[in-house]
N, C-alpha and C. Protein backbone atom coordinates (compact mmCIF):
# COMPACT_ATOMS: atom_id res chain seq x y z
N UNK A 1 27.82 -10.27 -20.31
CA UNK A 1 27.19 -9.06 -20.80
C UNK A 1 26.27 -8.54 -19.70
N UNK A 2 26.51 -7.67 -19.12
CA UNK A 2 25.64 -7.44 -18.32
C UNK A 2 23.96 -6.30 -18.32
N UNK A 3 23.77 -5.94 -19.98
CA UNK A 3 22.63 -5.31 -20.18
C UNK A 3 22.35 -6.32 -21.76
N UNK A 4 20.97 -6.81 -21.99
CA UNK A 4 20.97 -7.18 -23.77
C UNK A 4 19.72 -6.32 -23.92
N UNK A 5 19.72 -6.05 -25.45
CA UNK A 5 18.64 -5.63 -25.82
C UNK A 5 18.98 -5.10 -27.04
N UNK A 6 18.26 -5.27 -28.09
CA UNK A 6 18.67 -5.46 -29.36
C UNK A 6 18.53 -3.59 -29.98
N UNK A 7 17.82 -3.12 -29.07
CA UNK A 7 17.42 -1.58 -29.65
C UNK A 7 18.28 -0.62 -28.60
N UNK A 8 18.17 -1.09 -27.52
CA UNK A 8 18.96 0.08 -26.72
C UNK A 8 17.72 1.31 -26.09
N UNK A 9 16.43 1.12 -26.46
CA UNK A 9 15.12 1.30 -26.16
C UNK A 9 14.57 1.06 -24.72
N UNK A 10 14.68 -0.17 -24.73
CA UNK A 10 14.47 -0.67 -23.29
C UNK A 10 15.64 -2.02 -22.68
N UNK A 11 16.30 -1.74 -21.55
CA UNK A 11 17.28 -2.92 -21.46
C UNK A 11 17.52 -3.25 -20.23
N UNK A 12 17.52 -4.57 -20.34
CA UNK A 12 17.43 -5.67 -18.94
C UNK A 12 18.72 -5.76 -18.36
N UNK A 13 18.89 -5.42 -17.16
CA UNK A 13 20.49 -6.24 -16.59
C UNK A 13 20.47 -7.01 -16.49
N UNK A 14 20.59 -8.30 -17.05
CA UNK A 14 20.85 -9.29 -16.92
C UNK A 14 21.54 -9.49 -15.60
N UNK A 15 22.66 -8.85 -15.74
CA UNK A 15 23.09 -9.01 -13.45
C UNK A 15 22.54 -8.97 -12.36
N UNK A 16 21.45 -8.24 -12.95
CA UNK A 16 20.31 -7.91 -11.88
C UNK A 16 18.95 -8.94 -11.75
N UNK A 17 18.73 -9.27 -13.03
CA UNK A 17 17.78 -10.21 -13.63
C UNK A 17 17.96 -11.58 -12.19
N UNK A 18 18.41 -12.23 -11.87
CA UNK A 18 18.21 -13.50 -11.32
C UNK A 18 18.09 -12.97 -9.59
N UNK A 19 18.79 -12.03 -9.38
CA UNK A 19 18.48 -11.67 -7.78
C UNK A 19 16.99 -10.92 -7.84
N UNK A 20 16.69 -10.28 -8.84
CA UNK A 20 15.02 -9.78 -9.12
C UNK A 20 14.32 -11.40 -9.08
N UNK A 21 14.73 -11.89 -9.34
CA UNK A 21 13.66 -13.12 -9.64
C UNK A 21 13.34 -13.63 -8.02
N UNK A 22 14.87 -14.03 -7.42
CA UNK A 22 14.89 -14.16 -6.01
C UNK A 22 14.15 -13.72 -4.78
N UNK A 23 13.64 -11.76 -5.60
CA UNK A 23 13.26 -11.02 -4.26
C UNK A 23 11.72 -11.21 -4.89
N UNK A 24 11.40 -11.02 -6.42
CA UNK A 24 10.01 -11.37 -6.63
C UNK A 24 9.67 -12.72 -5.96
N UNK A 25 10.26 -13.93 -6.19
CA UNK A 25 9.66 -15.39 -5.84
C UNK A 25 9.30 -15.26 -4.22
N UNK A 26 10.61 -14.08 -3.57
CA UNK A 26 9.96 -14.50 -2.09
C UNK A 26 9.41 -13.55 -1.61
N UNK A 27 8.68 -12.30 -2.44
CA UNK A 27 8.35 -11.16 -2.01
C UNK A 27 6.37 -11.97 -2.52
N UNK A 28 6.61 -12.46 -3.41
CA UNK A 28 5.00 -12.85 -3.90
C UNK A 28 4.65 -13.64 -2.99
N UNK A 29 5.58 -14.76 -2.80
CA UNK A 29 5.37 -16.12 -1.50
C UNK A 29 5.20 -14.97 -0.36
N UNK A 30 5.47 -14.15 0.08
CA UNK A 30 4.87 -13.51 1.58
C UNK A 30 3.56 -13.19 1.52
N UNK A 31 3.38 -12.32 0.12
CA UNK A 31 2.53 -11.73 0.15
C UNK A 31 1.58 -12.58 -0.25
N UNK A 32 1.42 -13.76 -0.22
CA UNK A 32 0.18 -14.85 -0.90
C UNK A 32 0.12 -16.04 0.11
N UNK A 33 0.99 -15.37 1.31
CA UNK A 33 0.77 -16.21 2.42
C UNK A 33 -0.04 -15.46 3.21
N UNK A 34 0.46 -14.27 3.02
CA UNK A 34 -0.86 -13.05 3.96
C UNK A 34 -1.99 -13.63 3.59
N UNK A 35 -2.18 -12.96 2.07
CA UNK A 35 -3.09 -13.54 1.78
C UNK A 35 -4.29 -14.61 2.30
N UNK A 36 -3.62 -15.96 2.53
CA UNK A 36 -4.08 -17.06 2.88
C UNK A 36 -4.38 -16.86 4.05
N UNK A 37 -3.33 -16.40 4.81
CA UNK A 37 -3.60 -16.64 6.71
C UNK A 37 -4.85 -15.64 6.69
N UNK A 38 -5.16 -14.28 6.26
CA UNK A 38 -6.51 -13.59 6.52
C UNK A 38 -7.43 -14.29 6.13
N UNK A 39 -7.23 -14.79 4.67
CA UNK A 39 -8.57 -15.72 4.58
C UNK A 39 -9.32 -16.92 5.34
N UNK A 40 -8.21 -17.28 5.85
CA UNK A 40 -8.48 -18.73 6.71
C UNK A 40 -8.92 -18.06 7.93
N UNK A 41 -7.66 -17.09 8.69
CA UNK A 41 -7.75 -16.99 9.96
C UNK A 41 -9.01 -15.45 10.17
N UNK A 42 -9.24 -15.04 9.30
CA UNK A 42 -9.86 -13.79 9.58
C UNK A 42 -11.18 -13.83 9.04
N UNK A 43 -11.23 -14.27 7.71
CA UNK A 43 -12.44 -14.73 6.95
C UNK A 43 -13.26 -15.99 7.23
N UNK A 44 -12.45 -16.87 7.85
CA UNK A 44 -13.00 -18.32 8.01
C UNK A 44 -13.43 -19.26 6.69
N UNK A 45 -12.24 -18.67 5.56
CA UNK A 45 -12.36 -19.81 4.88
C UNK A 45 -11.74 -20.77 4.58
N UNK A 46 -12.37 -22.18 4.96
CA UNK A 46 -11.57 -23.83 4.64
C UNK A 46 -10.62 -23.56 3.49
N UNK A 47 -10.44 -22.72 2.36
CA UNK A 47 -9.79 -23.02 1.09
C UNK A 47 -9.42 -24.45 0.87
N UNK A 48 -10.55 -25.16 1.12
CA UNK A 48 -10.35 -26.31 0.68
C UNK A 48 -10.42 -27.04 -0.40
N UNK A 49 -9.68 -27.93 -1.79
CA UNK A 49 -9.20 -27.46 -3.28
C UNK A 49 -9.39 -29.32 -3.07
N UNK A 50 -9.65 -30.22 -4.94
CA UNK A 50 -8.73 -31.11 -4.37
C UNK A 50 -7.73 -31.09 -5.16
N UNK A 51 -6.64 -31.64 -4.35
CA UNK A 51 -5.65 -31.28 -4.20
C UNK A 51 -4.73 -32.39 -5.22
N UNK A 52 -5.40 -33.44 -5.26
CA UNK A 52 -5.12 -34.60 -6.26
C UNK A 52 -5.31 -34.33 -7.58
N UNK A 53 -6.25 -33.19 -8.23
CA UNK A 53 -6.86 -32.91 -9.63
C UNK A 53 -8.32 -33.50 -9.52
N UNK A 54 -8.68 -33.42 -10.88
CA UNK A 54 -10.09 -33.08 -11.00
C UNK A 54 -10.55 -34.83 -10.45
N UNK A 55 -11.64 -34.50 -9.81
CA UNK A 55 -12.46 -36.15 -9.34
C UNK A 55 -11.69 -36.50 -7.88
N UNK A 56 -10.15 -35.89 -7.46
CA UNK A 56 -9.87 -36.12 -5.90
C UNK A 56 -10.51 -35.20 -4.90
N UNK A 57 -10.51 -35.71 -3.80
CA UNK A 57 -11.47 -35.69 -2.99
C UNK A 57 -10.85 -33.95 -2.26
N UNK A 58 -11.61 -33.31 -2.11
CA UNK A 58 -11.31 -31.56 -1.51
C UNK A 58 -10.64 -32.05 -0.21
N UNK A 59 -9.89 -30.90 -0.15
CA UNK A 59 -8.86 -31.32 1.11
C UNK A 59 -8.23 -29.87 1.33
N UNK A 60 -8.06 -29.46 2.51
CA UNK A 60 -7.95 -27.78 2.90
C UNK A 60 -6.39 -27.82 2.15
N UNK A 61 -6.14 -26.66 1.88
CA UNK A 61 -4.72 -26.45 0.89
C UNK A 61 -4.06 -26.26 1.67
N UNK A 62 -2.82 -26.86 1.19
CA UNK A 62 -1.47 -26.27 2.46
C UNK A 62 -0.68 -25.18 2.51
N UNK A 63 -0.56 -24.56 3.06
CA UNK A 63 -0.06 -23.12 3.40
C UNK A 63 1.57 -23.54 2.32
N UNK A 64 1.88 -24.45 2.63
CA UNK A 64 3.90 -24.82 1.88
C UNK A 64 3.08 -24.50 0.35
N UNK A 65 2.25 -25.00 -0.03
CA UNK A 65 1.75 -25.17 -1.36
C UNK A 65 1.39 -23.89 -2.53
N UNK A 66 1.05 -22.88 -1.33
CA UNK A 66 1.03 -21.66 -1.74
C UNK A 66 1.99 -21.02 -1.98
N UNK A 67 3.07 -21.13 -0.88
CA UNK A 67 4.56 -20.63 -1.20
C UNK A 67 5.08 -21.15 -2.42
N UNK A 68 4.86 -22.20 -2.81
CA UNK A 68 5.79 -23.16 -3.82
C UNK A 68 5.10 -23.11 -5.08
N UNK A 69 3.63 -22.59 -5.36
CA UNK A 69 2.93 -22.34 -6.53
C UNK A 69 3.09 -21.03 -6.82
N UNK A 70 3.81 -20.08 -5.68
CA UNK A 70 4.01 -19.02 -5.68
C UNK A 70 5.43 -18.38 -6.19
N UNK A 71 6.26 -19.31 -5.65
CA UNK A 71 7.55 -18.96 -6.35
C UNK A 71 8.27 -19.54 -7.43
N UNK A 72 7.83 -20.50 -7.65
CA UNK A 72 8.32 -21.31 -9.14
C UNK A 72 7.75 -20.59 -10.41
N UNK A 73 6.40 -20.01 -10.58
CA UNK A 73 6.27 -19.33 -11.72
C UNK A 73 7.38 -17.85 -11.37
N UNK A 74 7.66 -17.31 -10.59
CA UNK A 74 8.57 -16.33 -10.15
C UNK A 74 9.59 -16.11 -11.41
N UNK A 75 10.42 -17.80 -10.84
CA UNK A 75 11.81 -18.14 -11.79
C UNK A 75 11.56 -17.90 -12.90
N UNK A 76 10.09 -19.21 -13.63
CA UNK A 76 9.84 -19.17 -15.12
C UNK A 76 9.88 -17.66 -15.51
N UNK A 77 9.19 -16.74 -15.10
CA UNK A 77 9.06 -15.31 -15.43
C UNK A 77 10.24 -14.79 -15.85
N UNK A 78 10.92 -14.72 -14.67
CA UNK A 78 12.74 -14.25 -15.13
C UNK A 78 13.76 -14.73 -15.81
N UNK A 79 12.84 -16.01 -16.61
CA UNK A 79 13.54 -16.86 -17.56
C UNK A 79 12.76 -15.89 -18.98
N UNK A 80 11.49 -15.89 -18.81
CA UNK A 80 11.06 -15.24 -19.77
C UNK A 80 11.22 -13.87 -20.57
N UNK A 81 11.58 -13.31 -19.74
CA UNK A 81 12.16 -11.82 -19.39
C UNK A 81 13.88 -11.81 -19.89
N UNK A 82 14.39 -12.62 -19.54
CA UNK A 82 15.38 -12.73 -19.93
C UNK A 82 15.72 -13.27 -21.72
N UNK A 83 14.73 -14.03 -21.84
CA UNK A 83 14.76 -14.26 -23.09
C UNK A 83 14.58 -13.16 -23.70
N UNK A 84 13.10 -12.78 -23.37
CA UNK A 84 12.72 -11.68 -23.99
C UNK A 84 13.78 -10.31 -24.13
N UNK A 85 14.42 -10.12 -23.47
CA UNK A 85 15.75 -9.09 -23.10
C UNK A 85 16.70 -9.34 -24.46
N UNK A 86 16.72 -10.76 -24.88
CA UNK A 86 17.62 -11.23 -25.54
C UNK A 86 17.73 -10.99 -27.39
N UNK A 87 15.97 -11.19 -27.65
CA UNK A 87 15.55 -11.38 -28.67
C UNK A 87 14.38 -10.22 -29.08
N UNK A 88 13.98 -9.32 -28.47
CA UNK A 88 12.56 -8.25 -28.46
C UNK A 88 13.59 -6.69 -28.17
N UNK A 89 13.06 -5.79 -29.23
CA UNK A 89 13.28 -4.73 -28.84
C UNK A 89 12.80 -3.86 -27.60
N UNK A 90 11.61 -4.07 -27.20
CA UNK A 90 10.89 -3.78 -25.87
C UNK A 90 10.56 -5.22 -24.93
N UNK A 91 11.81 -5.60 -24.87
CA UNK A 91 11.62 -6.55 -23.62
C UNK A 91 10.49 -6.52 -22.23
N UNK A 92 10.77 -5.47 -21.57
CA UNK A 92 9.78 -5.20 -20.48
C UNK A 92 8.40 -4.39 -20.84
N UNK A 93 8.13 -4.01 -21.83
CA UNK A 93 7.02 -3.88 -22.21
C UNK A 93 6.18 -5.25 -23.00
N UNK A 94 6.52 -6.29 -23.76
CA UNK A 94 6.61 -7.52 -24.04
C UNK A 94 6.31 -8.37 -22.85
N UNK A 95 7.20 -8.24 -21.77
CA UNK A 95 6.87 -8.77 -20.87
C UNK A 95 5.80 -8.74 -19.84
N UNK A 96 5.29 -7.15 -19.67
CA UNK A 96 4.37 -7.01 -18.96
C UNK A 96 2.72 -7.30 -20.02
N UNK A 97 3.50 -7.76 -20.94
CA UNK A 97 1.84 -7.80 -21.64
C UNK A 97 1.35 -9.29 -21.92
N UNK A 98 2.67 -10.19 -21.55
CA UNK A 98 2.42 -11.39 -21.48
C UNK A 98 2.28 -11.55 -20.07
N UNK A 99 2.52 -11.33 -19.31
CA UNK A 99 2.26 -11.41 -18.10
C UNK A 99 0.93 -10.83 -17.38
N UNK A 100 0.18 -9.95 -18.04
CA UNK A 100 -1.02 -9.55 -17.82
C UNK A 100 -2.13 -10.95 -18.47
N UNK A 101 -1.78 -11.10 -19.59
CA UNK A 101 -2.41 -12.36 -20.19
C UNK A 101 -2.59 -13.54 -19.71
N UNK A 102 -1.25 -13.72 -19.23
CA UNK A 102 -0.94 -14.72 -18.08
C UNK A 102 -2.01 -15.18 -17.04
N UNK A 103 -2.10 -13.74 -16.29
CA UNK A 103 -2.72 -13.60 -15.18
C UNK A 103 -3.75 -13.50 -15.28
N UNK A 104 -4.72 -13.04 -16.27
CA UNK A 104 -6.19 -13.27 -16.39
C UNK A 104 -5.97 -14.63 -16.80
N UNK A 105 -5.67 -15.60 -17.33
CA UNK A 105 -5.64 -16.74 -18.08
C UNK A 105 -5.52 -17.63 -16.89
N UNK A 106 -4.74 -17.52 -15.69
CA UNK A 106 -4.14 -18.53 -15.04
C UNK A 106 -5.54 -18.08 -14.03
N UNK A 107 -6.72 -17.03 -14.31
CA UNK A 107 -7.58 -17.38 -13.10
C UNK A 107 -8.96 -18.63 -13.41
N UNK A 108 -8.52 -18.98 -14.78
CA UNK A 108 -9.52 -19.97 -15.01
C UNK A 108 -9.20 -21.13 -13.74
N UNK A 109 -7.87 -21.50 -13.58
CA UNK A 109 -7.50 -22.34 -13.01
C UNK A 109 -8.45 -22.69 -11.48
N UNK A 110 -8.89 -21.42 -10.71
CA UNK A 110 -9.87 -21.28 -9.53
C UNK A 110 -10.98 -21.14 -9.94
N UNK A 111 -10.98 -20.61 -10.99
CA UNK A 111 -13.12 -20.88 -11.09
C UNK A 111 -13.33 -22.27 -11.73
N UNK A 112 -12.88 -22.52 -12.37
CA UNK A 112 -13.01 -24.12 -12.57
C UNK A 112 -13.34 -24.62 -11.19
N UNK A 113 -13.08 -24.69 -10.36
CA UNK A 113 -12.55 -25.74 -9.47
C UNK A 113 -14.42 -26.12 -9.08
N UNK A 114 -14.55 -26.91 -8.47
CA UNK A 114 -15.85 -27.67 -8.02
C UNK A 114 -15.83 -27.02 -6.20
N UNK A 115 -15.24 -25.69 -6.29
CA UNK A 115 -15.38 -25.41 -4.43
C UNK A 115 -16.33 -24.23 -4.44
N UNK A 116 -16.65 -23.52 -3.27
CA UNK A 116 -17.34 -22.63 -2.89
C UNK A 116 -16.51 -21.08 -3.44
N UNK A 117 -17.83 -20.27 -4.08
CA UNK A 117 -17.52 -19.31 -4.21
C UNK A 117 -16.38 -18.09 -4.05
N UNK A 118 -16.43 -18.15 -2.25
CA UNK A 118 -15.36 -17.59 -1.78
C UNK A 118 -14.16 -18.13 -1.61
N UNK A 119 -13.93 -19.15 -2.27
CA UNK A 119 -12.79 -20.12 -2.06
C UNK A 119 -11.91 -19.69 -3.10
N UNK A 120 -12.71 -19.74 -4.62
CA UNK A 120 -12.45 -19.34 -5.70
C UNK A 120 -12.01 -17.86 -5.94
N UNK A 121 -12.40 -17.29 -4.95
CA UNK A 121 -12.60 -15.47 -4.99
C UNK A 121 -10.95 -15.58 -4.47
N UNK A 122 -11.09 -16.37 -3.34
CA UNK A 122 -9.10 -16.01 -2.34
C UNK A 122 -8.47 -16.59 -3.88
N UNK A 123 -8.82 -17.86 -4.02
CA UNK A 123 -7.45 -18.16 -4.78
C UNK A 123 -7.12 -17.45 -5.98
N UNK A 124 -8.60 -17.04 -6.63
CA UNK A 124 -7.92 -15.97 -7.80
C UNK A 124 -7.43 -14.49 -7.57
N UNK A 125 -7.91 -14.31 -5.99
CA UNK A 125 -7.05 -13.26 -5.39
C UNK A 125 -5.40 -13.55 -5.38
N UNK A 126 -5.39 -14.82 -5.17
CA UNK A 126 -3.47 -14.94 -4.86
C UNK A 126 -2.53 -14.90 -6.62
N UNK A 127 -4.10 -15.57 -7.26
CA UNK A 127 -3.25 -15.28 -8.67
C UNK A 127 -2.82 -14.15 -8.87
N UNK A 128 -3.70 -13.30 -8.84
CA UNK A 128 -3.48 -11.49 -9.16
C UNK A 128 -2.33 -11.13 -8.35
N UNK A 129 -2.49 -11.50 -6.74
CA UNK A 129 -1.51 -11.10 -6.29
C UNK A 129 0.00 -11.21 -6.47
N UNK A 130 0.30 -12.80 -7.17
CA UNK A 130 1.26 -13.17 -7.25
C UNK A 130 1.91 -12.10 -8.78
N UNK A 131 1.14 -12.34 -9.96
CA UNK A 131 1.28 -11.85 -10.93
C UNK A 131 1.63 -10.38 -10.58
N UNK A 132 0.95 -9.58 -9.99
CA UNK A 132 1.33 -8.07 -9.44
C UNK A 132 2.66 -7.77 -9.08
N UNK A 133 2.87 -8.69 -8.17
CA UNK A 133 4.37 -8.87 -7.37
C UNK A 133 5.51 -8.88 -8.03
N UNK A 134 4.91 -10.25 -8.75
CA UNK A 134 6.33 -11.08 -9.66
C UNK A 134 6.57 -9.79 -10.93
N UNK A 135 5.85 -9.33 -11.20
CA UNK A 135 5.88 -8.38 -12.79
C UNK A 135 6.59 -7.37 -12.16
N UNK A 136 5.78 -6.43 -11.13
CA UNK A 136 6.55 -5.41 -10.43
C UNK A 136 7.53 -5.56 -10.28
N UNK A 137 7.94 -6.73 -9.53
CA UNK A 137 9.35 -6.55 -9.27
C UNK A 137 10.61 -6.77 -10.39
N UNK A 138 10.22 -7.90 -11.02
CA UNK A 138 11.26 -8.13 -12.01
C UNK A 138 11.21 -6.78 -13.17
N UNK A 139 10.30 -6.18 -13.38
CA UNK A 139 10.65 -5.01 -14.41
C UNK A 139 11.23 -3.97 -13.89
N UNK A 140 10.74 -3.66 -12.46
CA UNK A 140 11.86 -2.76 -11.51
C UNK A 140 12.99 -2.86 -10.93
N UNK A 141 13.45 -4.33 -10.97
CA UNK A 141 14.80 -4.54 -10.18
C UNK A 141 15.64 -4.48 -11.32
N UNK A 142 15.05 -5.30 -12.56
CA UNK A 142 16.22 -5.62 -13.71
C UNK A 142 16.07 -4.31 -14.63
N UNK A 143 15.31 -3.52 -14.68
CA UNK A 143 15.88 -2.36 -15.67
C UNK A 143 16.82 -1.76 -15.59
N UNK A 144 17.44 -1.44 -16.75
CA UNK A 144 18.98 -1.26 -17.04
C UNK A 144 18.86 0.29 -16.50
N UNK A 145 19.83 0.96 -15.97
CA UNK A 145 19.77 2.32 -15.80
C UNK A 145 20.70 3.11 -16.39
C-alpha cells in the first residue's frame, strides 16, 4: 500500500516513510555534530557528561555518541509516524504534537545532569536540534501528495 490513512485528510507514503527516516537520522546526526564541533571547538566547551549514568565519573562525550543518540530516535520516530499513518485520522499532525512533547520532555535529560551550565545549554541545544530535524523532515518527505 503505498499511502494509509484512515480519513484521506492527511496521508503518509508509506514508500517514502523509511528513506525520510534515512535522510532525517543523517540529516539530524550532521546537524548535531555541527553543533558539537562549535561548541567544543569555538566555544571551548569540555561537554563533559558521565557517561556511565548517574554516580560515573564525567568524561568529555564522544563525538560517535552524538551521531548514534542522534539517529536511532530518527528510526523510532518513523516507526511512530508510521503507526500513526496506520491507525489516526491526522497522522502528521498527531505526530508533530507528540514529537513537540517529546522534545521538551527529553530536555530534562541535560538539566539533570550534575555538569556545568553551558554544558547543559549545548546538549539541550542538540535535543531541539535533533527533534527540529527529525519532525521536519519525516512530515515533509513522507506526505502523501
Amino acid at each position: 500500500m503505498a499511502a494509509m490513512s484512515l480519513s484521506g485528510t492527511e496521508q503518509v507514503a508509506t514508500s517514502r516513510l523509511w528513506r525520510a527516516a534515512l535522510v532525517a537520522a543523517i540529516s539530524a546526526a550532521i546537524a548535531n555534530f555541527i553543533v558539537f564541533v562549535v561548541a567544543k571547538n569555538v566555544f571551548g566547551l569540555g561537554l563533559a557528561i558521565p557517561l556511565g549514568g548517574a554516580g560515573s565519573p564525567i568524561e568529555p562525550l564522544p563525538a560517535f555518541m552524538v551521531v548514534i543518540a542522534t539517529a536511532v530516535p530518527a528510526l523510532a520516530a518513523a516507526g511512530l509516524l508510521a503507526l500513526l499513518a496506520r491507525f489516526t485520522r491526522r497522522p502528521i499532525l498527531v505526530f508533530q504534537i507528540i514529537a513537540a512533547v517529546f522534545a521538551l520532555l527529553s530536555l530534562g535529560g541535560p538539566l539533570s545532569l550534575p555538569v556545568d551550565t553551558t554544558t547543559k545549554l549545548a546538549l539541550g541545544l542538540m535535543h531541539l536540534v535533533a527533534a527540529a530535524v527529525i519532525t521536519g523532515v519525516l512530515t515533509t518527505w513522507s506526505r502523501a501528495r
